[in-house]
Protein backbone atom coordinates (compact mmCIF):
# COMPACT_ATOMS: atom_id res chain seq x y z
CA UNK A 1 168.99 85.16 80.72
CA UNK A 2 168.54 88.52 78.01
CA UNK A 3 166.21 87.78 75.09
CA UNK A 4 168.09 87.69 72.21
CA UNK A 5 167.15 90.62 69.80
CA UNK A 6 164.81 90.04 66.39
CA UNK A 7 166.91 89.30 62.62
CA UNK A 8 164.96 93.03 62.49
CA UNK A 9 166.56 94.36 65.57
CA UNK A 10 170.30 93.77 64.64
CA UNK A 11 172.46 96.74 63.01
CA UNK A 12 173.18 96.40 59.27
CA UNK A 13 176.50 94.29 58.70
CA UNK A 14 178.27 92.71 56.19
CA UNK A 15 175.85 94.31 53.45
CA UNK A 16 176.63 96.54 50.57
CA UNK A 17 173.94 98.75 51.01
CA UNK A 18 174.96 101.08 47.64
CA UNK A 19 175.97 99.80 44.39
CA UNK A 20 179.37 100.82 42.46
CA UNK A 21 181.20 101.92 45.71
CA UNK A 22 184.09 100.17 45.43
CA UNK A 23 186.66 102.78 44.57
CA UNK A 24 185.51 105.13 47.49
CA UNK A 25 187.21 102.43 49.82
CA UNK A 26 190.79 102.98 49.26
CA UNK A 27 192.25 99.58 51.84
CA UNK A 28 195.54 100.17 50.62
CA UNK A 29 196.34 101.39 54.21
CA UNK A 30 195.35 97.71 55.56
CA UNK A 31 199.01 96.62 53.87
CA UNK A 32 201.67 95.09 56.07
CA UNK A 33 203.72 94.10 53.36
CA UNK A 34 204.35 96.40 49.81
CA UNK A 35 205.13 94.67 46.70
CA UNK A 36 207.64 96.19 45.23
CA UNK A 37 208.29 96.05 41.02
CA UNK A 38 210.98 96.00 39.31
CA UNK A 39 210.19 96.71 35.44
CA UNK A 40 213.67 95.88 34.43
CA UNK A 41 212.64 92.27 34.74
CA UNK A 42 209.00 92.16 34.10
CA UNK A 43 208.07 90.23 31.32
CA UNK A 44 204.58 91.87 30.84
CA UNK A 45 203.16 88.49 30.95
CA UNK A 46 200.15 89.75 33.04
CA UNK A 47 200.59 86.93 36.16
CA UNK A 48 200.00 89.30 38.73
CA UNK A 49 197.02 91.01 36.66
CA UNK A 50 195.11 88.07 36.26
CA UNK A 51 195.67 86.94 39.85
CA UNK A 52 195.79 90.14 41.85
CA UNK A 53 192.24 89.86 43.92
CA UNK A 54 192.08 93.83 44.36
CA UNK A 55 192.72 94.75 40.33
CA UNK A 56 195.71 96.79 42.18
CA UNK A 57 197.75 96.21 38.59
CA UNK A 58 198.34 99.14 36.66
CA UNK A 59 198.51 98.26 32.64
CA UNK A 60 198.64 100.42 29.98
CA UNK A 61 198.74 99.48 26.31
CA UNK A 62 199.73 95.54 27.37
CA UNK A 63 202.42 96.27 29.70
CA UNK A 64 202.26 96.22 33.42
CA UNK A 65 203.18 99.80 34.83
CA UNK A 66 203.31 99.47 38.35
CA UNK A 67 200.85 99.50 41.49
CA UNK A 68 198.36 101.31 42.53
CA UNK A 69 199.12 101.43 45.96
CA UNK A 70 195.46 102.74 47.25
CA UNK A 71 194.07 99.63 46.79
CA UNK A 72 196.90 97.07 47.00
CA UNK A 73 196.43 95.50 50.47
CA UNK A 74 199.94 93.77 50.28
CA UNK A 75 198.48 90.19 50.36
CA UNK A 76 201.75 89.18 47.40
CA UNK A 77 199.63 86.94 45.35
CA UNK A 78 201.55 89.08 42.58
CA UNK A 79 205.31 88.40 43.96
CA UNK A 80 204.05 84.33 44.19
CA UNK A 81 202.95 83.87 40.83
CA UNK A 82 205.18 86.12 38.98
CA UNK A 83 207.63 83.83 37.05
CA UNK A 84 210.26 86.34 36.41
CA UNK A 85 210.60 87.50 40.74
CA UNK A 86 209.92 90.88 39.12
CA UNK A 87 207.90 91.69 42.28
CA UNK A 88 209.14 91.70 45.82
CA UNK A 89 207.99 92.26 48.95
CA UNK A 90 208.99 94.36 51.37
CA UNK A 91 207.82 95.51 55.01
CA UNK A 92 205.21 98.71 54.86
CA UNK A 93 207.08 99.96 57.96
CA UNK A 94 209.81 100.86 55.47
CA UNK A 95 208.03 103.80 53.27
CA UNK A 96 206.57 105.42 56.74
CA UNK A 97 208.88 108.03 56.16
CA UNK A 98 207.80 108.19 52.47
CA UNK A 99 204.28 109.21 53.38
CA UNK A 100 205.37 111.60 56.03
């Protein structure tokens, strides 16, 4: 039987190894699904801000302004809690063509 390796010995995993790096990992590409907004019936009433786990929300001036799609990871926490159905979601394999 092989000798397991030394805590010392394994590769670095699971670590941040440098501060303030989040916004050099753009994961929006990890998306299956794309919530889709529709500001003729958003409310503004900041559901999907407060609950999105990626701060994918774009606000300006108190008003919800769309997605920032680099970091959205489609997970529709926003779509479930918005209590208007302002956001939708729809299958990433439909905008292919859009990033083409």
């Amino acid at each position: 039987m092989a000798e397991l390796k030394k805590w010392y010995e394994l590769p670095i995993g699971g670590v941040i190894d440098q501060p303030a790096t989040a916004l050099a990992y753009k994961t929006g590409t990890w998306r299956v699904m794309r919530p889709i907004w529709h500001e003729d019936k958003c409310t503004s009433c900041m559901m999907c801000w407060l609950h999105c786990p990626d701060n994918a929300i774009v606000v300006k001036d108190a008003k919800m302004k769309g997605m920032n799609y680099d970091y959205c990871k489609g997970c529709g926490v926003c779509a479930r809690v918005c209590p208007v159905n302002a956001i939708d979601m729809e299958p990433e394999t439909k905008f292919l063509e859009e990033a083409e």
